[in-house]
Protein backbone atom coordinates (compact mmCIF):
# COMPACT_ATOMS: atom_id res chain seq x y z
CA UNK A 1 7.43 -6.65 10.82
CA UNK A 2 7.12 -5.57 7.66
CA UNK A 3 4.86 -3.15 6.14
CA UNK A 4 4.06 -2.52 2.43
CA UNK A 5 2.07 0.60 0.67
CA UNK A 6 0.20 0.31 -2.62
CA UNK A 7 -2.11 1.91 -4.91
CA UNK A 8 -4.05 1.63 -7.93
CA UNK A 9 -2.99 2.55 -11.32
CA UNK A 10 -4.78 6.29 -11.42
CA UNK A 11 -2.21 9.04 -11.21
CA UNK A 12 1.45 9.10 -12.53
CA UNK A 13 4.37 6.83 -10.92
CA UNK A 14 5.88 9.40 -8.74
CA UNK A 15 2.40 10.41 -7.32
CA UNK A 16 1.85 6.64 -6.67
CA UNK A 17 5.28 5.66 -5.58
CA UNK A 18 5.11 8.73 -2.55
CA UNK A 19 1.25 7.87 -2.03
CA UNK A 20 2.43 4.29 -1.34
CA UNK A 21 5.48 4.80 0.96
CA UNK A 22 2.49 7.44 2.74
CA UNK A 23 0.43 4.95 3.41
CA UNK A 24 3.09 2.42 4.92
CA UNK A 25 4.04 5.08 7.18
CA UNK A 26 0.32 5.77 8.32
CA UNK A 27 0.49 2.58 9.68
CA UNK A 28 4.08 2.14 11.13
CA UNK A 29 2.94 5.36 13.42
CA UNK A 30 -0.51 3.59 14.11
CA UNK A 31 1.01 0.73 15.38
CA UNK A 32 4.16 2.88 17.36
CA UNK A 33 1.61 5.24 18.94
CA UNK A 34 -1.22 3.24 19.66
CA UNK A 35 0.44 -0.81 20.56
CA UNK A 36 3.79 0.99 21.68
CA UNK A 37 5.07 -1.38 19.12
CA UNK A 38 9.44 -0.51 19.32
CA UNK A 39 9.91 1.60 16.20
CA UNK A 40 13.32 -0.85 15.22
CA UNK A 41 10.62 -4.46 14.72
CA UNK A 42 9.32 -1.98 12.02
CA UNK A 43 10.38 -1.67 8.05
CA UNK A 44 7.89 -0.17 5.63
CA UNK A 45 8.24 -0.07 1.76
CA UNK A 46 5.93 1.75 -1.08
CA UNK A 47 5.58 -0.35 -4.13
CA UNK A 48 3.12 2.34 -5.93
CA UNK A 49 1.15 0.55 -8.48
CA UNK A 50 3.44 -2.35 -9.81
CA UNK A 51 1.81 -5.04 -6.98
CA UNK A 52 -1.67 -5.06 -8.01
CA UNK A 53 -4.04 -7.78 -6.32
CA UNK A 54 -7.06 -7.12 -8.87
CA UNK A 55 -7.56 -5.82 -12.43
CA UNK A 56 -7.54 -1.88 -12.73
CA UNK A 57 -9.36 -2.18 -15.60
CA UNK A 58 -12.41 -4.17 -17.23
CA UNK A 59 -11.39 -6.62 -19.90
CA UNK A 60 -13.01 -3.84 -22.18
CA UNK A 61 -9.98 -1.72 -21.29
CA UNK A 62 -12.96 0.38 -19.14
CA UNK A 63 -12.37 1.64 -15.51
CA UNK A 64 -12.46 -1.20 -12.55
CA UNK A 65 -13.74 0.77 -9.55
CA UNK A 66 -14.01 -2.41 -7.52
CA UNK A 67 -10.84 -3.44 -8.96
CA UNK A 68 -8.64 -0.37 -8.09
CA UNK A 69 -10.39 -0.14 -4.52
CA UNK A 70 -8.74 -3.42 -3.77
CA UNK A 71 -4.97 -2.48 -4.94
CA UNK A 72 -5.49 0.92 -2.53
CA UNK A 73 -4.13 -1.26 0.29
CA UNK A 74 -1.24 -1.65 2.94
CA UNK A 75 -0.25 -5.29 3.67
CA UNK A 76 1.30 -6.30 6.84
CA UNK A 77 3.86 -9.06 7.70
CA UNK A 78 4.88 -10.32 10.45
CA UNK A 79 8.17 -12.67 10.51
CA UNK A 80 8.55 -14.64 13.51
């Protein structure tokens, strides 16, 4: 299983990059702790802001709250 961070484009890379990997790991111990899932089925991975799923910003070049509230996300995969 596989378990990806990201963030929106607010704040500098390094910020984002550790915010990312933060969030990933939230998760991984959410799903250790609470489902007893085996810590070795799990790989996480921060990707900061370079995955977004919506626009950041307006076509106006204005702040997308809406937008950046969507890229704040951690993904899950699971391979079988």
């Amino acid at each position: 299983m596989f378990i990806y961070g990201h963030t929106d484009s607010k704040g500098d890379d390094a910020y984002n990059e550790k915010l990312s990997q933060l969030r990933a790991a939230a998760v991984k111990y959410y799903l250790i702790n609470v489902f007893k899932v085996q810590p070795n089925r799990l790989q996480t991975k921060g990707f900061g802001k370079i995955k977004p799923i919506a626009p950041n910003n307006n076509p106006d070049g204005s702040d997308n709250p809406t937008g950046r509230e969507k890229n704040r996300r951690v993904e899950v995969l699971i391979k079988t």
